[in-house]
ModelCIF file with pLDDT and N, C-alpha, C, O atoms, coordinates in Angstrom:
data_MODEL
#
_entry.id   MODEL 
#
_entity.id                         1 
_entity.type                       polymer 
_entity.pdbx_number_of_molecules   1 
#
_entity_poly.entity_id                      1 
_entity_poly.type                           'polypeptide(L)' 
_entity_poly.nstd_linkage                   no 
_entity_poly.nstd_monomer                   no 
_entity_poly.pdbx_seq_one_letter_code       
;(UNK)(UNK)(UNK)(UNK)(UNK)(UNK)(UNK)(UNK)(UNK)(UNK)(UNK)(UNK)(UNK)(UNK)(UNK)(UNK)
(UNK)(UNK)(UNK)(UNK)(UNK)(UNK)(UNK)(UNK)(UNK)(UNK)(UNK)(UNK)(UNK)(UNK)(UNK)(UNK)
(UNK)(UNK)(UNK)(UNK)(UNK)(UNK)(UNK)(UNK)(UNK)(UNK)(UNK)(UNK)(UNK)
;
_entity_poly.pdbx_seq_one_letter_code_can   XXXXXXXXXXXXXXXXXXXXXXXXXXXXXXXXXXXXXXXXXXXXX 
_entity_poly.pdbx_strand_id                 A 
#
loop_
_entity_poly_seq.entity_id 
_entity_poly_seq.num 
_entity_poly_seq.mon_id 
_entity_poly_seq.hetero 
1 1  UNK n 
1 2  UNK n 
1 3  UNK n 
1 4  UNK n 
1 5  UNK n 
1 6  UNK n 
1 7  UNK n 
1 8  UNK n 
1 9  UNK n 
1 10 UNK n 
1 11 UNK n 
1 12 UNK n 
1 13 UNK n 
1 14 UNK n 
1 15 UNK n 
1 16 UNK n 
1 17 UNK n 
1 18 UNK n 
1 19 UNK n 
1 20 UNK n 
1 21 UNK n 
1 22 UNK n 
1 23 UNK n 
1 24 UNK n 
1 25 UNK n 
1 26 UNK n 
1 27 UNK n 
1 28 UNK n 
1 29 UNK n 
1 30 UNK n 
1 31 UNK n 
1 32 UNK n 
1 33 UNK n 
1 34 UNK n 
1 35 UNK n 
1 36 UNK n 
1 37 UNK n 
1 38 UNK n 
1 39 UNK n 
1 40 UNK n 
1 41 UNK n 
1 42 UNK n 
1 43 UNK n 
1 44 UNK n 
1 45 UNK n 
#
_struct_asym.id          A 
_struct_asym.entity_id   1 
#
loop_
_ma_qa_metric.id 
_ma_qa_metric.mode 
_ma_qa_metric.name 
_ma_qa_metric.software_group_id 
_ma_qa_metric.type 
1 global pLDDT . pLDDT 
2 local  pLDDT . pLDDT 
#
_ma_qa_metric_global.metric_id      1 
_ma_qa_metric_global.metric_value   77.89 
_ma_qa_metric_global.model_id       1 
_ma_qa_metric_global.ordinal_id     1 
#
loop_
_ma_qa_metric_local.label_asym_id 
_ma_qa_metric_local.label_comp_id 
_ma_qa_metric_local.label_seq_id 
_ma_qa_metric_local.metric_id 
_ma_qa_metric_local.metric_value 
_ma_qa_metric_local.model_id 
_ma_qa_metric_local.ordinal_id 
A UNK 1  2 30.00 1 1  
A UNK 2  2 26.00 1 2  
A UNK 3  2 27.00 1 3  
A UNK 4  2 36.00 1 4  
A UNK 5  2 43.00 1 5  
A UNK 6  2 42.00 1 6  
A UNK 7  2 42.00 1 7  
A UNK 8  2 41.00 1 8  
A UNK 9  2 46.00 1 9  
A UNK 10 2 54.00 1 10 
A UNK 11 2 52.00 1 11 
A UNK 12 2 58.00 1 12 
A UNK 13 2 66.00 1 13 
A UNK 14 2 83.00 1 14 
A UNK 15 2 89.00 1 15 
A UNK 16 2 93.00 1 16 
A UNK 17 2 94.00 1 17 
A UNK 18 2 93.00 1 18 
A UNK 19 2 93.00 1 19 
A UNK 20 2 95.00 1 20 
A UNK 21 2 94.00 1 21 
A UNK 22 2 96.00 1 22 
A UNK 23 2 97.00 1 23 
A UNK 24 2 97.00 1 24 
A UNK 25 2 97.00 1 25 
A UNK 26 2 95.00 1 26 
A UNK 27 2 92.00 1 27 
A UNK 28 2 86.00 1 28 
A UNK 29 2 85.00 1 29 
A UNK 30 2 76.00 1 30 
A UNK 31 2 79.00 1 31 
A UNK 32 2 81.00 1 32 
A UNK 33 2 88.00 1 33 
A UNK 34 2 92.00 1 34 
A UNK 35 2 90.00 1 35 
A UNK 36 2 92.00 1 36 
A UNK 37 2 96.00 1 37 
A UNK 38 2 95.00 1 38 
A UNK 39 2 95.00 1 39 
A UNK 40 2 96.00 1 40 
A UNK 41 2 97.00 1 41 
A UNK 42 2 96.00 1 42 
A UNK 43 2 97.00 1 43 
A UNK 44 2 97.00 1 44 
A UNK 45 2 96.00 1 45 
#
loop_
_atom_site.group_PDB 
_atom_site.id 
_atom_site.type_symbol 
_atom_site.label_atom_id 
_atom_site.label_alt_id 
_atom_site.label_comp_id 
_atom_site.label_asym_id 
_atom_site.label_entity_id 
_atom_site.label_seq_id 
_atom_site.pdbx_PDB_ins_code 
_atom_site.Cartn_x 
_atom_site.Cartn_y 
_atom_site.Cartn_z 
_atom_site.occupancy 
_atom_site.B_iso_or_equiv 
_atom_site.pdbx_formal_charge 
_atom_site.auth_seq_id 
_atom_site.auth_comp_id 
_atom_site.auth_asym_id 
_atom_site.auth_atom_id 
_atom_site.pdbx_PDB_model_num 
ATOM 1   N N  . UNK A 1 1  ? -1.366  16.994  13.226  1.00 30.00 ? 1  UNK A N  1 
ATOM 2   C CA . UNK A 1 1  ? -0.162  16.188  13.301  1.00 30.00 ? 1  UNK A CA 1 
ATOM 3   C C  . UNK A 1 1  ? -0.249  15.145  14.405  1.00 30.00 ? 1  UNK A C  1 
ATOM 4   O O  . UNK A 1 1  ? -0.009  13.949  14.237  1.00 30.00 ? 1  UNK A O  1 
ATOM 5   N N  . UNK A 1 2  ? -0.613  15.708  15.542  1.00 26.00 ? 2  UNK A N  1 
ATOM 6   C CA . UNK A 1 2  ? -0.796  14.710  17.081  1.00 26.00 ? 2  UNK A CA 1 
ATOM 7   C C  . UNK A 1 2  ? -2.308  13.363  16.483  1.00 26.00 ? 2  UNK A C  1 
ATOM 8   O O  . UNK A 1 2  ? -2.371  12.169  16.775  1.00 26.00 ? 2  UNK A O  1 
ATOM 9   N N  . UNK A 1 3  ? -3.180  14.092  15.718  1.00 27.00 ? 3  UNK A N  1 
ATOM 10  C CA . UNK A 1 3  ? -3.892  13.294  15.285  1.00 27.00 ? 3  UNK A CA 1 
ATOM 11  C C  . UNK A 1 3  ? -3.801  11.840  14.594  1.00 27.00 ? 3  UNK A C  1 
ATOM 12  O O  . UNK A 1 3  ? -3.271  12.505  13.704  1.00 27.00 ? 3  UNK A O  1 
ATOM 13  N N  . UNK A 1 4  ? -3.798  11.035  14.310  1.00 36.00 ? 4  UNK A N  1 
ATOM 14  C CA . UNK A 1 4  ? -2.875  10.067  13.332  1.00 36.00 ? 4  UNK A CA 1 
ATOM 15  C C  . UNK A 1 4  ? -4.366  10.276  11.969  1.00 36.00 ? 4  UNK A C  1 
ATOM 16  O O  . UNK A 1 4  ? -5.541  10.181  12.325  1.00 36.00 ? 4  UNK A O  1 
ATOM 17  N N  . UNK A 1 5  ? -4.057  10.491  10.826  1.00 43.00 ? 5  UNK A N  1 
ATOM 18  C CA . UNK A 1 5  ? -4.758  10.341  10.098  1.00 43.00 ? 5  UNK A CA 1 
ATOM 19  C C  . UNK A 1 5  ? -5.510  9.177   9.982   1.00 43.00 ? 5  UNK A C  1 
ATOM 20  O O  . UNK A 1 5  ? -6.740  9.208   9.999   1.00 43.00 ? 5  UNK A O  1 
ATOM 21  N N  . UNK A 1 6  ? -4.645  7.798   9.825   1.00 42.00 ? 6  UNK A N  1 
ATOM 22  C CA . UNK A 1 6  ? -5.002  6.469   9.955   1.00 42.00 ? 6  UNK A CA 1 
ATOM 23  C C  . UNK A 1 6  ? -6.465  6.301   10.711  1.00 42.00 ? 6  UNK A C  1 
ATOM 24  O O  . UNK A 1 6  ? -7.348  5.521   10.355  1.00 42.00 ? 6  UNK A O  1 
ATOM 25  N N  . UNK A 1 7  ? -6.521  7.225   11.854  1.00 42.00 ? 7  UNK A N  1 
ATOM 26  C CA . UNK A 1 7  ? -7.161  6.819   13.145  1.00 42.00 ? 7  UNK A CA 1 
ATOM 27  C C  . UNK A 1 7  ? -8.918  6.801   12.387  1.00 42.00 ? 7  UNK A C  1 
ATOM 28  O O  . UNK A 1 7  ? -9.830  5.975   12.427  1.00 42.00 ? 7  UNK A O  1 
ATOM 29  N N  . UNK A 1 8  ? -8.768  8.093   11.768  1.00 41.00 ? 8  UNK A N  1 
ATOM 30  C CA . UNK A 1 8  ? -10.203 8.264   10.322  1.00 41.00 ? 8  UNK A CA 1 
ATOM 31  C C  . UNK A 1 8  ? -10.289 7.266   9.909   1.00 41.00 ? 8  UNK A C  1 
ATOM 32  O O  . UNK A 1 8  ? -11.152 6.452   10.236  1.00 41.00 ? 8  UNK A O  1 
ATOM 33  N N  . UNK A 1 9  ? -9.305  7.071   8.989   1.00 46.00 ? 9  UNK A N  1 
ATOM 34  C CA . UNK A 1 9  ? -8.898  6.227   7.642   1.00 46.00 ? 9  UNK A CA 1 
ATOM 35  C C  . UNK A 1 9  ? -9.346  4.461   8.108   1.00 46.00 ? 9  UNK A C  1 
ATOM 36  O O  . UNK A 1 9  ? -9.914  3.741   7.287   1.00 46.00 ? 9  UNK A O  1 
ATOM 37  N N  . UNK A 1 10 ? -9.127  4.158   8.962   1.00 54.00 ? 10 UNK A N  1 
ATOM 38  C CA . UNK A 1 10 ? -9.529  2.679   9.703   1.00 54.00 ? 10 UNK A CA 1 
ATOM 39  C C  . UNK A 1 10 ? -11.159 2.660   9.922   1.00 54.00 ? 10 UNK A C  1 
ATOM 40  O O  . UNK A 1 10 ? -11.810 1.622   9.813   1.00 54.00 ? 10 UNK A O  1 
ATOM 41  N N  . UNK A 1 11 ? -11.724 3.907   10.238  1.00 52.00 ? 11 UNK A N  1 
ATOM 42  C CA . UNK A 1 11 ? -13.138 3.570   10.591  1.00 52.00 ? 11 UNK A CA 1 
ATOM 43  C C  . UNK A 1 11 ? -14.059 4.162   9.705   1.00 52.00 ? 11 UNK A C  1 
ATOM 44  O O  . UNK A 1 11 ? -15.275 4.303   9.842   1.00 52.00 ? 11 UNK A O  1 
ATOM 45  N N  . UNK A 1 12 ? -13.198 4.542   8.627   1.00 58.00 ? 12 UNK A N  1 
ATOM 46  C CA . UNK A 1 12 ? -14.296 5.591   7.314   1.00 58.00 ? 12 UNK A CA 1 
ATOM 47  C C  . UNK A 1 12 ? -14.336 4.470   6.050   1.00 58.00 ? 12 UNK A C  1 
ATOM 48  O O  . UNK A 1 12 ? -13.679 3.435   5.937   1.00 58.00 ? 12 UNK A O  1 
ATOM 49  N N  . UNK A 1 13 ? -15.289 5.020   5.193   1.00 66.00 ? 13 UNK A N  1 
ATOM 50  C CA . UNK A 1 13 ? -15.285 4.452   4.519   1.00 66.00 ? 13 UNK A CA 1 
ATOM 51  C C  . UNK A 1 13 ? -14.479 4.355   2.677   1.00 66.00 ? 13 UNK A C  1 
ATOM 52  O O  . UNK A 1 13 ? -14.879 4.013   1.564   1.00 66.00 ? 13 UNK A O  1 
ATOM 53  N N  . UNK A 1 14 ? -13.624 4.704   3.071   1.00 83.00 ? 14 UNK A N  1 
ATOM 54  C CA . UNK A 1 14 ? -12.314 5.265   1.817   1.00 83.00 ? 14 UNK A CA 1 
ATOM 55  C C  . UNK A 1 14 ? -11.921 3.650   1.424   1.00 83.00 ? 14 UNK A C  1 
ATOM 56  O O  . UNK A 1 14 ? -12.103 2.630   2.090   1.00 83.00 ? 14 UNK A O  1 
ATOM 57  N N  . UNK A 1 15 ? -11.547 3.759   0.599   1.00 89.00 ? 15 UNK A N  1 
ATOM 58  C CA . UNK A 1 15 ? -11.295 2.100   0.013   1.00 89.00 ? 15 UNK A CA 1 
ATOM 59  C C  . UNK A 1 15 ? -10.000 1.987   0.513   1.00 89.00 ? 15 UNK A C  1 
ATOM 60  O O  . UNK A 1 15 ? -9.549  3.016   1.018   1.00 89.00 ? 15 UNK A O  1 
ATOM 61  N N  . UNK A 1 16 ? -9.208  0.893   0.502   1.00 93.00 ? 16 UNK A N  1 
ATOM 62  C CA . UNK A 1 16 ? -8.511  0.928   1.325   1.00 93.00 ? 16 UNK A CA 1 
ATOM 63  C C  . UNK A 1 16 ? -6.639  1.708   0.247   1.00 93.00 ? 16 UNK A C  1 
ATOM 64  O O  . UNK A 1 16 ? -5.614  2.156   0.761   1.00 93.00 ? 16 UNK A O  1 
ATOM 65  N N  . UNK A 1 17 ? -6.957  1.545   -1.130  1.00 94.00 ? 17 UNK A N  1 
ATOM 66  C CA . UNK A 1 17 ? -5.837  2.329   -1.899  1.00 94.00 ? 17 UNK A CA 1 
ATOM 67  C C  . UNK A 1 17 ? -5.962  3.543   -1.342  1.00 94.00 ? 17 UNK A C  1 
ATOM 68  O O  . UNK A 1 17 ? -4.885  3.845   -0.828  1.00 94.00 ? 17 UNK A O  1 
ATOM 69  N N  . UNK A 1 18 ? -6.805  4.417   -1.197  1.00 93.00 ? 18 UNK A N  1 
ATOM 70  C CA . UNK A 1 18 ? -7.072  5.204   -0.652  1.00 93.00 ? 18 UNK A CA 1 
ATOM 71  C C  . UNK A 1 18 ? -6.725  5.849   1.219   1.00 93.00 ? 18 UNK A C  1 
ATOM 72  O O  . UNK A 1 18 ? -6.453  6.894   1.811   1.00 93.00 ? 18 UNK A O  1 
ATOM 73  N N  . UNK A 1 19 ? -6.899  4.840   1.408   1.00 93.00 ? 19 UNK A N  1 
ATOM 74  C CA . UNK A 1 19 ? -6.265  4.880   2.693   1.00 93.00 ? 19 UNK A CA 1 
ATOM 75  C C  . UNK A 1 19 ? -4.379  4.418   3.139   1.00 93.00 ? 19 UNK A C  1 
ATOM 76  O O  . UNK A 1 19 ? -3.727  4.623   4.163   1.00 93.00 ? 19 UNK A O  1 
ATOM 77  N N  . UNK A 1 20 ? -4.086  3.863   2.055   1.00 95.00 ? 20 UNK A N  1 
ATOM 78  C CA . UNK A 1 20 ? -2.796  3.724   1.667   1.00 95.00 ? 20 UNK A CA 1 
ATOM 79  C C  . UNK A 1 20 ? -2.426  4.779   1.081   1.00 95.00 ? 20 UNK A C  1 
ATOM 80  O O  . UNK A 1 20 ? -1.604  5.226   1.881   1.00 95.00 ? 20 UNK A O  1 
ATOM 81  N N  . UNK A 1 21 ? -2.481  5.672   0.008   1.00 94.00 ? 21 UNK A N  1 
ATOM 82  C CA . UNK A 1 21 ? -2.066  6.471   -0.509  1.00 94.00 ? 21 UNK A CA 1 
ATOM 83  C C  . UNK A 1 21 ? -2.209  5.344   -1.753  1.00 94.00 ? 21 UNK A C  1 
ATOM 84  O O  . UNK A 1 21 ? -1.542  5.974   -2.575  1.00 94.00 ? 21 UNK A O  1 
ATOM 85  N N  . UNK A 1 22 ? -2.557  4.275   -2.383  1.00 96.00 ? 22 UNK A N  1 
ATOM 86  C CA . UNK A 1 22 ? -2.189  3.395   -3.355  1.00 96.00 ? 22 UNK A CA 1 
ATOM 87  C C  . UNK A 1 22 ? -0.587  3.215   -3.117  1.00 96.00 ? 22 UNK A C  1 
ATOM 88  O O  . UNK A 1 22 ? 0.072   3.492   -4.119  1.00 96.00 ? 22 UNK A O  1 
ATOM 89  N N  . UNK A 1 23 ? 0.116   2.831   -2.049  1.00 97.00 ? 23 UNK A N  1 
ATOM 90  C CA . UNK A 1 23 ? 1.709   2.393   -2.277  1.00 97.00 ? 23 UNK A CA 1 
ATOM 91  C C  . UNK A 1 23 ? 1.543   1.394   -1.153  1.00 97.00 ? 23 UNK A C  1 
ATOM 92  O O  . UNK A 1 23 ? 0.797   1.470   -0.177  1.00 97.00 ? 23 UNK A O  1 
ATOM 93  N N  . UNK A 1 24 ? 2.518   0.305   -1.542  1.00 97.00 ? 24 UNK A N  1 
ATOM 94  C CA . UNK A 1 24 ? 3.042   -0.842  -1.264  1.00 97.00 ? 24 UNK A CA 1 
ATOM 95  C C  . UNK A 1 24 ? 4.392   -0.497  -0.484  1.00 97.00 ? 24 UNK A C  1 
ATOM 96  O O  . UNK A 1 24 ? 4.964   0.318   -1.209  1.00 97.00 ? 24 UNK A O  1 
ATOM 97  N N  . UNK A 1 25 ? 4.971   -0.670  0.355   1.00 97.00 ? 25 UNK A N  1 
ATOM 98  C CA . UNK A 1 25 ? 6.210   -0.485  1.072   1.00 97.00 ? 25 UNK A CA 1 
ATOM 99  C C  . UNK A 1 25 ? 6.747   -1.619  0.714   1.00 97.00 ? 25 UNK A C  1 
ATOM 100 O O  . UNK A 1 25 ? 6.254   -2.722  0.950   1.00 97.00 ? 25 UNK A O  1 
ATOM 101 N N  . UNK A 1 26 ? 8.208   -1.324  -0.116  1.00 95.00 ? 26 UNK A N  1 
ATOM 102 C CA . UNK A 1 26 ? 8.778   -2.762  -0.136  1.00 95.00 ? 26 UNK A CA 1 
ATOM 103 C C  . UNK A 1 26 ? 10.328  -2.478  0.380   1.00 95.00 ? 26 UNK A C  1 
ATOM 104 O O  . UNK A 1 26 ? 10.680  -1.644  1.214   1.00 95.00 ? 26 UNK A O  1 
ATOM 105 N N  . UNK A 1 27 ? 11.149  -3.409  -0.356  1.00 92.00 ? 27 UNK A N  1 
ATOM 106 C CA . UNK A 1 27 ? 12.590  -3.133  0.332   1.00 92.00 ? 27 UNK A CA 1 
ATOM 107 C C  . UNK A 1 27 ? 13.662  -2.920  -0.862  1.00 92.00 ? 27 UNK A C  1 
ATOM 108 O O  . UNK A 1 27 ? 13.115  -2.467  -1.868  1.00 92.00 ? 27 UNK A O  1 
ATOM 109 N N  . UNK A 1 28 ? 15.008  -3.129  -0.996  1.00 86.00 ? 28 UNK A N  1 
ATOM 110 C CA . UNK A 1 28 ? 15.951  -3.345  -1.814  1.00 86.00 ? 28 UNK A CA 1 
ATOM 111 C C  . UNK A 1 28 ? 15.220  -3.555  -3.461  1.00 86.00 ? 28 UNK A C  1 
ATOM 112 O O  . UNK A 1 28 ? 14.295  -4.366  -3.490  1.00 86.00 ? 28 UNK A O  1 
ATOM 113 N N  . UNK A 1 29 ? 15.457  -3.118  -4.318  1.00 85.00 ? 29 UNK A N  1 
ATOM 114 C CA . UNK A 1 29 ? 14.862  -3.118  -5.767  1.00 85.00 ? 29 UNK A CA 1 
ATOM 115 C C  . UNK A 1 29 ? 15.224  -4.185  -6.534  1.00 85.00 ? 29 UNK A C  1 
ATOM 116 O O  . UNK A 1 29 ? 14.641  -4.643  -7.516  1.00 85.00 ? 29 UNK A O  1 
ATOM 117 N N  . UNK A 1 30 ? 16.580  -4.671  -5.828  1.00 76.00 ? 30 UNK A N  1 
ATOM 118 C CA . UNK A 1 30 ? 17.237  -6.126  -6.372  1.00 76.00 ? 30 UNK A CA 1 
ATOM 119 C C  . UNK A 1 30 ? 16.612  -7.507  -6.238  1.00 76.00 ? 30 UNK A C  1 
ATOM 120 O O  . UNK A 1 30 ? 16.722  -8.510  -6.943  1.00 76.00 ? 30 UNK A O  1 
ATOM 121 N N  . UNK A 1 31 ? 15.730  -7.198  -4.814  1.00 79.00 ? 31 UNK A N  1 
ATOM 122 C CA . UNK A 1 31 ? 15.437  -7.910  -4.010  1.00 79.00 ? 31 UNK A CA 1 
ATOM 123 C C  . UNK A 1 31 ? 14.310  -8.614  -4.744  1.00 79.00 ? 31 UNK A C  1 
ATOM 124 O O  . UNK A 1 31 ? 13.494  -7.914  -5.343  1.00 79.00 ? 31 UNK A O  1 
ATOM 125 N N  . UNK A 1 32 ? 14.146  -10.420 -4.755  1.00 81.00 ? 32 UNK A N  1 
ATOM 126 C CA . UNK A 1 32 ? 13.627  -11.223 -5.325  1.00 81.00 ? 32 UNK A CA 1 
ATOM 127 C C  . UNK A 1 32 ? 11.632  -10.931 -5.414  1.00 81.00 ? 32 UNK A C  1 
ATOM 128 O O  . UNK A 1 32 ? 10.863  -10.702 -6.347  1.00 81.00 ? 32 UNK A O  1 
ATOM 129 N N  . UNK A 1 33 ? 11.490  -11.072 -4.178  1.00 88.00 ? 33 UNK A N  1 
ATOM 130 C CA . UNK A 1 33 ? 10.253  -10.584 -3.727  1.00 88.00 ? 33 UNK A CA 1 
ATOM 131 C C  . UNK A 1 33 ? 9.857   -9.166  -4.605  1.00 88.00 ? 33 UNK A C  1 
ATOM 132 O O  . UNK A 1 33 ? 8.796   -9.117  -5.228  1.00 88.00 ? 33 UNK A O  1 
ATOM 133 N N  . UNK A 1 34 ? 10.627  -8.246  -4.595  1.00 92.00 ? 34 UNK A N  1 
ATOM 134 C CA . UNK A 1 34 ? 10.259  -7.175  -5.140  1.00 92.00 ? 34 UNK A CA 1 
ATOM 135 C C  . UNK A 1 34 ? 9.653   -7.213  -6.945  1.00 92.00 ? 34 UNK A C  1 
ATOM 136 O O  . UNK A 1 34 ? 8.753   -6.774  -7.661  1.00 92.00 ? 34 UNK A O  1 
ATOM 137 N N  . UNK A 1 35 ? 10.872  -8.060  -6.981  1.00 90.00 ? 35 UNK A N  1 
ATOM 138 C CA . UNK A 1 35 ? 10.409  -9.039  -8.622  1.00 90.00 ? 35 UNK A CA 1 
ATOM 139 C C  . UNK A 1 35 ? 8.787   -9.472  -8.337  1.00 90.00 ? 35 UNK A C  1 
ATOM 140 O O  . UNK A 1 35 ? 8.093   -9.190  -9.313  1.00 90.00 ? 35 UNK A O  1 
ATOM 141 N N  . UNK A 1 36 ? 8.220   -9.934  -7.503  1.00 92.00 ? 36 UNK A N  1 
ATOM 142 C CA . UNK A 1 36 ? 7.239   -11.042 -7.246  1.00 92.00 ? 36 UNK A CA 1 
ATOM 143 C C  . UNK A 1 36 ? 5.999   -9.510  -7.035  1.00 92.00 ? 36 UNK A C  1 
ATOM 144 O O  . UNK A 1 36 ? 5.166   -9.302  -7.918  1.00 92.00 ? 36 UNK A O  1 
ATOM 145 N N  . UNK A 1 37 ? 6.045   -8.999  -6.334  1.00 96.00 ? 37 UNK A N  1 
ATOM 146 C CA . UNK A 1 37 ? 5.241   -7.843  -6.135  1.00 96.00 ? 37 UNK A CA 1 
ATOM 147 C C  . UNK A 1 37 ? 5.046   -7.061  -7.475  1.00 96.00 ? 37 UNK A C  1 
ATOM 148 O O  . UNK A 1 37 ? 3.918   -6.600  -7.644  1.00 96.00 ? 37 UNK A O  1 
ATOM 149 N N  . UNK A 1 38 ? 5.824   -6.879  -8.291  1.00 95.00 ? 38 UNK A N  1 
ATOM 150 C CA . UNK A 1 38 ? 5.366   -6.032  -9.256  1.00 95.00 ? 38 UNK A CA 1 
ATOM 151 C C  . UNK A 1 38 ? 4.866   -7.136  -10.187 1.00 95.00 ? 38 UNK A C  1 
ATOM 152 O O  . UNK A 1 38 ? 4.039   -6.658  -10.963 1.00 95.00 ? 38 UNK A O  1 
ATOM 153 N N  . UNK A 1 39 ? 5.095   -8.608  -10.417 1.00 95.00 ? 39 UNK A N  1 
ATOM 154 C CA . UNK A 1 39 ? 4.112   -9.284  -10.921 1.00 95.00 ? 39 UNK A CA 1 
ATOM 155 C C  . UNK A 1 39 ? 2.473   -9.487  -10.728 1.00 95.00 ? 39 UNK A C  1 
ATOM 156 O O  . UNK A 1 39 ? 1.510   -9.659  -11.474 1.00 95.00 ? 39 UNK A O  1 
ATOM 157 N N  . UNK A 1 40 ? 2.803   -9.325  -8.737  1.00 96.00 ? 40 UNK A N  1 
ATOM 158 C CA . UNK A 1 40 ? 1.428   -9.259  -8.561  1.00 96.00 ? 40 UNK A CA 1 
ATOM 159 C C  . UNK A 1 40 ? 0.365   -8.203  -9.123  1.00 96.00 ? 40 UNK A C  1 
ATOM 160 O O  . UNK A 1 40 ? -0.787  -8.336  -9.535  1.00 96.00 ? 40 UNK A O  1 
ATOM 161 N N  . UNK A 1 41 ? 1.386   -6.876  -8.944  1.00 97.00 ? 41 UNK A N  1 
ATOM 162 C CA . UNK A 1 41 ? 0.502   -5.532  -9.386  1.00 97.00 ? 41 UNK A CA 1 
ATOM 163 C C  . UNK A 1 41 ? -0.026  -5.963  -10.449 1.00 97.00 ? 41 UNK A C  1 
ATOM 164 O O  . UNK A 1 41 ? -1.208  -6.277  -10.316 1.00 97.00 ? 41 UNK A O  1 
ATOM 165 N N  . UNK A 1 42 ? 0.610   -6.154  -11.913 1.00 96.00 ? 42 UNK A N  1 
ATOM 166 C CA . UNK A 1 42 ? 0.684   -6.692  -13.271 1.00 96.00 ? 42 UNK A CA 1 
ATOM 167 C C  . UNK A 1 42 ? -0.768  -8.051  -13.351 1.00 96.00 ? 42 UNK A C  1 
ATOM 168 O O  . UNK A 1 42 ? -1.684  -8.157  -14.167 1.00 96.00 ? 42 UNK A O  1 
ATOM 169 N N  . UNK A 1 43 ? -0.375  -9.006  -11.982 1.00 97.00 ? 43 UNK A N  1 
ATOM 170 C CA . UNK A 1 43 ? -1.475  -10.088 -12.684 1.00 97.00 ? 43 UNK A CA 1 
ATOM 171 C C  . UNK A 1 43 ? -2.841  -9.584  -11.634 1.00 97.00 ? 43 UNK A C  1 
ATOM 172 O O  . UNK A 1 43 ? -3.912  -10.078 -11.986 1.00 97.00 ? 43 UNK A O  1 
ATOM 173 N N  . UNK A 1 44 ? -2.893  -8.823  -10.612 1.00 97.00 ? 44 UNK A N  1 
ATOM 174 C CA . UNK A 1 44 ? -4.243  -8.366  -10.195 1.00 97.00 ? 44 UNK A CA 1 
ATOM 175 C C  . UNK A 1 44 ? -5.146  -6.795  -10.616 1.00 97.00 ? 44 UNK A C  1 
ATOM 176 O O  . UNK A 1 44 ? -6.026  -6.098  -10.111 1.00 97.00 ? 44 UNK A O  1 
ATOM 177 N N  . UNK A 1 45 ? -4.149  -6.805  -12.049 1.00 96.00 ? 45 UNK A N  1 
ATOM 178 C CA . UNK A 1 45 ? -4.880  -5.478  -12.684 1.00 96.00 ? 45 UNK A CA 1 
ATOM 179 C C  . UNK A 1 45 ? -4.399  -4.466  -11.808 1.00 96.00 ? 45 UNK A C  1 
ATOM 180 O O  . UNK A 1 45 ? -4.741  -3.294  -11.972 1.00 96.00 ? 45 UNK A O  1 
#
């Protein structure tokens, strides 16, 4: 727990979805941008 996982995860070689968990932190679901992000998911495969 005192460890930060990250602290691995920054100097290993895990791709980086992987080192995310694959999630995006975004905000409000209404929210315009949020529109724009799930396009991105959609147009970068």
């Amino acid at each position: 727990e005192t460890i930060p996982k990250s602290n691995k995860s920054i100097t290993s070689d895990e791709s980086v979805g992987a080192q995310t968990n694959y999630q995006i932190i975004g905000i409000d679901p209404g929210a315009g941008i949020m529109k724009a992000a799930h396009k991105a998911l959609q147009d970068y495969q």
